[in-house]
Structure formats: structure tokens, C-alpha cells
Protein backbone atom coordinates (compact mmCIF):
# COMPACT_ATOMS: atom_id res chain seq x y z
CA UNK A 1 -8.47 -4.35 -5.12
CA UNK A 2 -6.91 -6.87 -7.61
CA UNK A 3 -3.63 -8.38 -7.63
CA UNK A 4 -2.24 -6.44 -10.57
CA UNK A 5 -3.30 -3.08 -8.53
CA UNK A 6 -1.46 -4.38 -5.47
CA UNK A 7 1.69 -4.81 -6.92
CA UNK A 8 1.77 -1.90 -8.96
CA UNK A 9 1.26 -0.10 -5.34
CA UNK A 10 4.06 -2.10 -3.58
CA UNK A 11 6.68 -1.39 -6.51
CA UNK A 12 5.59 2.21 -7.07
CA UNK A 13 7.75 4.86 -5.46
CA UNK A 14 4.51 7.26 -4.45
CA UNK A 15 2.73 7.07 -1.64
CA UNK A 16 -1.10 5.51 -2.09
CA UNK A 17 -3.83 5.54 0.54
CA UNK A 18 -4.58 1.93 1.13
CA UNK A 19 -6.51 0.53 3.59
CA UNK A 20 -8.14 -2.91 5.41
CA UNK A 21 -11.65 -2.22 7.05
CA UNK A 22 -11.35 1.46 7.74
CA UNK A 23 -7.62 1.30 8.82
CA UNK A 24 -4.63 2.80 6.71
CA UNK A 25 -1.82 0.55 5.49
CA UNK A 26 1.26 -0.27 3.99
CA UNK A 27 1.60 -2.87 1.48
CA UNK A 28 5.19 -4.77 2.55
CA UNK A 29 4.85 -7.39 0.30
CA UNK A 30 2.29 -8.73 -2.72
CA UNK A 31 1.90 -12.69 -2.87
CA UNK A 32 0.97 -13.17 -6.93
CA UNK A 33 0.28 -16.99 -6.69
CA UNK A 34 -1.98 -17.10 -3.69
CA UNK A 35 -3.77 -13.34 -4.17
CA UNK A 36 -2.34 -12.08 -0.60
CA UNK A 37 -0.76 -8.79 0.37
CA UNK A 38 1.30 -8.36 3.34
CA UNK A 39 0.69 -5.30 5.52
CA UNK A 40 1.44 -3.50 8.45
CA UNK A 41 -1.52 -1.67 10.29
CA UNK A 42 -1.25 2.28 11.07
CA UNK A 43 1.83 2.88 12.15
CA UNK A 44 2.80 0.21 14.40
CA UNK A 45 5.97 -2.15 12.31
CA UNK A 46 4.78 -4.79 14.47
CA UNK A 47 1.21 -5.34 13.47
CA UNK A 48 1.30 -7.02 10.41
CA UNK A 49 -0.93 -8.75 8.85
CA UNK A 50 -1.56 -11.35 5.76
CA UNK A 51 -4.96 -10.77 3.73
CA UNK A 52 -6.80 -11.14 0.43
CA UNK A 53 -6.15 -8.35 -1.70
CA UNK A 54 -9.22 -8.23 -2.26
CA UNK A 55 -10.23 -7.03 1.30
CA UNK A 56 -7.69 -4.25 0.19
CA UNK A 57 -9.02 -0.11 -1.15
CA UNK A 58 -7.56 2.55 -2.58
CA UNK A 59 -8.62 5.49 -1.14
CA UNK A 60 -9.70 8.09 -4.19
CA UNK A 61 -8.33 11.18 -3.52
């Protein structure tokens, strides 16, 4: 996934399947300048995380 696409997925009010090596997340926040997303893993709030977005996929549905 690109930047651009991870933003426009944080700021959208939809839901989109994302996910980080086979597990689903939630984008919390999109880091422009240094091409990093914020996540949180399944559905535990404290498992967060800070990757590339490019480790990042939309899941087609």
C-alpha cells in the first residue's frame, strides 16, 4: 500500500479491510513524512504497532 492509500483509509468514514502479515487492522494514525502507519492489531487497543505502509494490504472484497 502507498502513502496516499493509507491516508485516504484513515480519514475515510467506511470501514476497509486492512491488514499486516495475515492479521486485520486498524489504521490509528498515517505518518506522511516518514511513510509509517500506526496500527492496532485485531482487536486488542493495546497492541499497536508502527510499520511501513508499505507492509500494509487492502483486502479486495
Amino acid at each position: 500500500m502507498d502513502t496516499a492509500r493509507a491516508k485516504q483509509i484513515y480519514e475515510s468514514k467506511g470501514t476497509h479491510a486492512v491488514h499486516l502479515e495475515g492479521n486485520s487492522v486498524w489504521i490509528e494514525n498515517v505518518d506522511e513524512e516518514n511513510g509509517t502507519a500506526t496500527v492496532t492489531v485485531g482487536n486488542n487497543p493495546l497492541h499497536t504497532q508502527t510499520v511501513s505502509v508499505d507492509r500494509l494490504q487492502e483486502a479486495k472484497e
